[in-house]
C-alpha atoms as a PDB file:
ATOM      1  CA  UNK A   1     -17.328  39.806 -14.203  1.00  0.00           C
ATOM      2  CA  UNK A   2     -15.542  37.668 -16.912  1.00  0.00           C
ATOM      3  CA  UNK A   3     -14.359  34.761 -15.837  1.00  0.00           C
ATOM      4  CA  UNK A   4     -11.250  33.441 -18.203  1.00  0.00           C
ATOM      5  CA  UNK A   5     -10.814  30.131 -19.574  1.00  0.00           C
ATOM      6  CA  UNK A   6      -7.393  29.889 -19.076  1.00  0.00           C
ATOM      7  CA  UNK A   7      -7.438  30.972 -15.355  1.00  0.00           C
ATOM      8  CA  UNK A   8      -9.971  27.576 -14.613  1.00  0.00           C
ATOM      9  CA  UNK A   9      -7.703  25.604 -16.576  1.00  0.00           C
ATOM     10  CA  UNK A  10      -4.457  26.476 -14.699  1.00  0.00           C
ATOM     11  CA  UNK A  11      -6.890  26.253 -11.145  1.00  0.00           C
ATOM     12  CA  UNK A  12      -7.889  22.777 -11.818  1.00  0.00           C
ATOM     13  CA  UNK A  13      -4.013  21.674 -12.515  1.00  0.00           C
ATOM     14  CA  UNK A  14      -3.149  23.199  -9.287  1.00  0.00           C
ATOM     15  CA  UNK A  15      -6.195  21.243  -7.516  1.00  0.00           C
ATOM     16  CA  UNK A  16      -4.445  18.453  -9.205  1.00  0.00           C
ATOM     17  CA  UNK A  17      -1.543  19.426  -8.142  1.00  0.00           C
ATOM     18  CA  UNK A  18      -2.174  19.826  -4.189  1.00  0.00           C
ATOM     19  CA  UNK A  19      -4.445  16.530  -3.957  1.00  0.00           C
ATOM     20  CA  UNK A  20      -1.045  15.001  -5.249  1.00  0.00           C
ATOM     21  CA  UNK A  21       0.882  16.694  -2.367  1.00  0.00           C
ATOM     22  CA  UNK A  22      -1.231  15.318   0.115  1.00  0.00           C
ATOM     23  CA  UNK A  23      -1.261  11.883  -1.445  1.00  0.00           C
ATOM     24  CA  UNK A  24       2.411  11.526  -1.265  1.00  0.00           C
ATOM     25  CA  UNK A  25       2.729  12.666   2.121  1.00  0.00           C
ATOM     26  CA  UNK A  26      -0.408  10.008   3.633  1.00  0.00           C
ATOM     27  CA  UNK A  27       1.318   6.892   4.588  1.00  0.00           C
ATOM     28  CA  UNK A  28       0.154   3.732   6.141  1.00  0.00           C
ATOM     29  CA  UNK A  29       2.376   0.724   7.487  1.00  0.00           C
ATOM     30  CA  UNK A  30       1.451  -1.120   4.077  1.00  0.00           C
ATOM     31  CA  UNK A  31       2.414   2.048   1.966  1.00  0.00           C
ATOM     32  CA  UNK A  32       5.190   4.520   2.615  1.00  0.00           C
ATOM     33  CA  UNK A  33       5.339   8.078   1.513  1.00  0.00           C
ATOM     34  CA  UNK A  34       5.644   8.646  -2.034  1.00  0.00           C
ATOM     35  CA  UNK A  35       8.468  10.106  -1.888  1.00  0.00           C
ATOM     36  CA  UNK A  36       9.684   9.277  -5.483  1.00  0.00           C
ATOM     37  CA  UNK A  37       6.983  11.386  -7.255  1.00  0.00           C
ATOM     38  CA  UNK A  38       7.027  14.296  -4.221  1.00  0.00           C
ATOM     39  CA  UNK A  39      10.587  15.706  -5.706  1.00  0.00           C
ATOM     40  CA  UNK A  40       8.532  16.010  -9.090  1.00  0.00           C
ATOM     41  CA  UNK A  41       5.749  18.332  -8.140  1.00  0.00           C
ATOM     42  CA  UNK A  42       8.261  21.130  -6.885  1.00  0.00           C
ATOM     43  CA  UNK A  43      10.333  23.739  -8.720  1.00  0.00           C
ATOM     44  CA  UNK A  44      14.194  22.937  -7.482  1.00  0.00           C
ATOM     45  CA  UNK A  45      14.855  22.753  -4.305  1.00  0.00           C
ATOM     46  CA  UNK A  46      11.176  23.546  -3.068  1.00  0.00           C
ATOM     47  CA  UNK A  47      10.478  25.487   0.694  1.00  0.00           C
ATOM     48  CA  UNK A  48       8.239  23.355   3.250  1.00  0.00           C
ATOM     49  CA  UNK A  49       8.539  25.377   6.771  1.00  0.00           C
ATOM     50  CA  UNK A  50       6.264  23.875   9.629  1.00  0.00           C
ATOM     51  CA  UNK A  51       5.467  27.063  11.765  1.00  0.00           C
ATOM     52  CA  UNK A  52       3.939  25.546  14.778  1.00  0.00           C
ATOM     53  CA  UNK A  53       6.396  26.180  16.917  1.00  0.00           C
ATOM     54  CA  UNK A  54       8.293  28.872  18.745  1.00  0.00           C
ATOM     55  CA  UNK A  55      10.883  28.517  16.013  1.00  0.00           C
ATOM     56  CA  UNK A  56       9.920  27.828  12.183  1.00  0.00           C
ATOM     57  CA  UNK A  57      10.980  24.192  11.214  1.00  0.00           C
ATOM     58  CA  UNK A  58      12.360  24.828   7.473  1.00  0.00           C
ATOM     59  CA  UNK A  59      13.167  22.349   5.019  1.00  0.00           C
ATOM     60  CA  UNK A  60      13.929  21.577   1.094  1.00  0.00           C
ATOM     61  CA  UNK A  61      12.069  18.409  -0.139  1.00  0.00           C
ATOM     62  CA  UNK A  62      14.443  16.354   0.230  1.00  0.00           C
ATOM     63  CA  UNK A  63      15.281  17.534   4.215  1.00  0.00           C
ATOM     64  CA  UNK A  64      11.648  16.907   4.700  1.00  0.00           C
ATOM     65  CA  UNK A  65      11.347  13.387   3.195  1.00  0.00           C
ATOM     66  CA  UNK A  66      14.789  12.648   5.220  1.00  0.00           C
ATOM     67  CA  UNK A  67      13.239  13.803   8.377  1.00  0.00           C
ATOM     68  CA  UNK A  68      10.048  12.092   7.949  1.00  0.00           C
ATOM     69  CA  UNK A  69      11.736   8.548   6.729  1.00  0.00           C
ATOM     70  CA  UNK A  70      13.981   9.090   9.676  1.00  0.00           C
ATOM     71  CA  UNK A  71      10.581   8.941  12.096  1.00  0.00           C
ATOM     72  CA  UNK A  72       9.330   6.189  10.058  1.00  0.00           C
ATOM     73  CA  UNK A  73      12.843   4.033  10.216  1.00  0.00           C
ATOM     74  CA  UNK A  74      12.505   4.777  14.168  1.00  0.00           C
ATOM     75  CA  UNK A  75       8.577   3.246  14.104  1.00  0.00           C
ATOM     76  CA  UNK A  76       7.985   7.124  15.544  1.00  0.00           C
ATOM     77  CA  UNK A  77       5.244   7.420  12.229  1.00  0.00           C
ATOM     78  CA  UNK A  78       3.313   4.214  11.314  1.00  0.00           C
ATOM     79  CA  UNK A  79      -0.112   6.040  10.121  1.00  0.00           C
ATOM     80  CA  UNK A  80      -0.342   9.622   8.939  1.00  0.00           C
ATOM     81  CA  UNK A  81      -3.266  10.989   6.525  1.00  0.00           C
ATOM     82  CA  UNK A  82      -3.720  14.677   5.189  1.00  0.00           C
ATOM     83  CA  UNK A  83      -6.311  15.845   3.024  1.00  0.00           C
ATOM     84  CA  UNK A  84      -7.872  19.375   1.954  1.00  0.00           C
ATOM     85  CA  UNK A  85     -10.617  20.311   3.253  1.00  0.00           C
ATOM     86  CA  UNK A  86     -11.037  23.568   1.596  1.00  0.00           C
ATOM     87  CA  UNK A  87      -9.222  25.867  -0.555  1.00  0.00           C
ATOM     88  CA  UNK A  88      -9.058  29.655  -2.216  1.00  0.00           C
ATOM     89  CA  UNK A  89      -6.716  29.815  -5.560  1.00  0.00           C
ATOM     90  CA  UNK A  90      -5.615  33.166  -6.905  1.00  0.00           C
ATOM     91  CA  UNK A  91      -3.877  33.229 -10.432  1.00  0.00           C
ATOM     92  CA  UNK A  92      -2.088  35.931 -12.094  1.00  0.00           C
ATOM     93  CA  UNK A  93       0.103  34.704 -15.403  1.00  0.00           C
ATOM     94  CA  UNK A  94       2.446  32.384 -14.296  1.00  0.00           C
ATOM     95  CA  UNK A  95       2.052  32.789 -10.242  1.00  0.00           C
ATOM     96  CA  UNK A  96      -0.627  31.541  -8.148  1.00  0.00           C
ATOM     97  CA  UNK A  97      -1.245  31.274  -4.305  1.00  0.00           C
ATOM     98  CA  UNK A  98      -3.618  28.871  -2.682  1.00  0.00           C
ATOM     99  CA  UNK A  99      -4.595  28.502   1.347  1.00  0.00           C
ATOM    100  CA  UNK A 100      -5.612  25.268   1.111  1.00  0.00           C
ATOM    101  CA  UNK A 101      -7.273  24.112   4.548  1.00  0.00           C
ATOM    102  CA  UNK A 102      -6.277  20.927   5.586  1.00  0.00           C
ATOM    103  CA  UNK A 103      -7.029  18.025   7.991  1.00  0.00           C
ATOM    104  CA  UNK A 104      -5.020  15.479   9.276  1.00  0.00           C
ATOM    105  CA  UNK A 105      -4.921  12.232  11.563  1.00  0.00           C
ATOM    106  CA  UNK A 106      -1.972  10.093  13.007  1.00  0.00           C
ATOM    107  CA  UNK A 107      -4.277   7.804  13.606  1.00  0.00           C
ATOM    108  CA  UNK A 108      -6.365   4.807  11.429  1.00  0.00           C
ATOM    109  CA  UNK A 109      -9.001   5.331  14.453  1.00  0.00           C
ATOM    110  CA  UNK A 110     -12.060   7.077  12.570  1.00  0.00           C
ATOM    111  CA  UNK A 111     -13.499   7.663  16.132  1.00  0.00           C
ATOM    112  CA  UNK A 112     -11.335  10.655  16.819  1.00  0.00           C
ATOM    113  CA  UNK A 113     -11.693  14.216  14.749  1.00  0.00           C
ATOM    114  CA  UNK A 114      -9.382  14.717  12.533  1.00  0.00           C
ATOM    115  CA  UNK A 115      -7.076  17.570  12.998  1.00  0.00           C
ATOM    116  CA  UNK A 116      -7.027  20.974  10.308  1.00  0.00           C
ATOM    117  CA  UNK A 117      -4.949  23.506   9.722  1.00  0.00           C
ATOM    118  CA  UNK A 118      -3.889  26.085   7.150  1.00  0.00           C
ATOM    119  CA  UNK A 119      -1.244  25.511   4.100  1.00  0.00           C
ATOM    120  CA  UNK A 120      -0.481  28.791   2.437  1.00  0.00           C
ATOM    121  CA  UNK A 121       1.243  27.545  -1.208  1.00  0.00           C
ATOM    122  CA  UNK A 122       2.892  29.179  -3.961  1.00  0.00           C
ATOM    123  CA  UNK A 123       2.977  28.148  -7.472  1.00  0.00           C
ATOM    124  CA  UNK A 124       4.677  28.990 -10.717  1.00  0.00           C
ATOM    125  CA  UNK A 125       3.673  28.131 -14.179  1.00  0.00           C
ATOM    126  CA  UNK A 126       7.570  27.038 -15.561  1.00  0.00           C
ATOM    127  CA  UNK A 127       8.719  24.063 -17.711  1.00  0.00           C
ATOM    128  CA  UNK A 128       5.430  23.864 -19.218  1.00  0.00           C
ATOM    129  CA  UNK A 129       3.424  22.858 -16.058  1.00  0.00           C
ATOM    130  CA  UNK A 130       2.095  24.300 -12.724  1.00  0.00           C
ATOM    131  CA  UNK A 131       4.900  23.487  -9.854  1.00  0.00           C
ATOM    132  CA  UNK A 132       4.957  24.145  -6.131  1.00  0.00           C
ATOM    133  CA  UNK A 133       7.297  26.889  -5.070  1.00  0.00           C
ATOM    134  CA  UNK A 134       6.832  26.806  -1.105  1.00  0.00           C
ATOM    135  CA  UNK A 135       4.471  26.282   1.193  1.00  0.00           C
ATOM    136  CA  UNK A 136       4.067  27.320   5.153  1.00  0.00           C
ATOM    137  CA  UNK A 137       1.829  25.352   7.258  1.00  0.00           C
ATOM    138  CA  UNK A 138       0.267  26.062  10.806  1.00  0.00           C
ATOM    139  CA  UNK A 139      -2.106  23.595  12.362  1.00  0.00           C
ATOM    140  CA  UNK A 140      -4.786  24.666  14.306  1.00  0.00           C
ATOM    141  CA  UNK A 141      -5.040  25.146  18.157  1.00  0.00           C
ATOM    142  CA  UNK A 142      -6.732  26.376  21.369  1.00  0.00           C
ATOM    143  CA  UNK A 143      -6.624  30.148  20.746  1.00  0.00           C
ATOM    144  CA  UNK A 144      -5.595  29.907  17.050  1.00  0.00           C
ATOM    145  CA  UNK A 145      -9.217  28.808  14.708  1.00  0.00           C
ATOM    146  CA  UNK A 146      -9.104  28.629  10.966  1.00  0.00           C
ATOM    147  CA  UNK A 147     -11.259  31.906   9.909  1.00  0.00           C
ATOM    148  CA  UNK A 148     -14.673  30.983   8.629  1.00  0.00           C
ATOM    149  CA  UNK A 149     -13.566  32.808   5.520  1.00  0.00           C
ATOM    150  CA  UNK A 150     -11.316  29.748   4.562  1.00  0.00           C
ATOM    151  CA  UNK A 151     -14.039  27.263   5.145  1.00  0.00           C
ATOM    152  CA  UNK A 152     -16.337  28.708   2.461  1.00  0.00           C
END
């Protein structure tokens, strides 16, 4: 199989890409969100939906940065840390898909295991960079394990 150039190019941006997601979400009490630069890696509007609940929880960016600042003005959110853990790109011209495998902690406690869960993420290749399209997240749970598939 030929492997193309271009295709590891565009993957790398969109490893770039995602790392920045989760860096602008992770949030301390000495460092808030990073909001400012989240707006920037999405195309308009952008799609976050949290489906880990009976009902999908669906917001734009900017509903989900309200929401969140909202929990953080209310000292509900003091600590919260998300990184990938694993991920599988696919690119085809200017679209891509990723399930990036996550894990999480609301804690600074390094004693407890982190949480993970599954990000499913589309891109497009517009304005003359990779941008996030949407993204739909589940986290994992008794019952509900992350496929050893997306841990490879």
């Amino acid at each position: 199989m030929k492997i193309n150039p271009f295709s590891m190019v565009n993957i790398q941006e969109i490893d770039k890409l995602t790392e920045q997601f989760y860096d602008c979400i992770s949030f301390n009490e000495e460092h808030y969100p990073k909001f400012d630069h989240l707006q920037e890696l999405f195309y308009g509007a952008g799609k976050l939906i949290n489906n880990n609940y009976d009902q999908p929880l669906d917001f734009t960016v900017q509903s989900y940065v309200q929401a969140l600042m909202h929990r953080i003005e209310e000292g509900d959110a003091t600590f919260y840390a998300q990184q990938e853990i694993s991920d599988n790109t696919e690119v085809f011209g200017n679209t891509a898909q990723r399930i990036s495998v996550y894990e999480y902690s609301f804690t600074a406690e390094t004693e407890q295991p982190w949480k993970r869960g599954v990000n499913f993420v589309q891109f497009i290749f517009a304005e003359g960079r990779w941008q996030i399209v949407s993204m739909v997240w589940t986290d994992e749970k008794e019952g509900l394990n992350i496929p050893e598939t997306y841990l490879l």
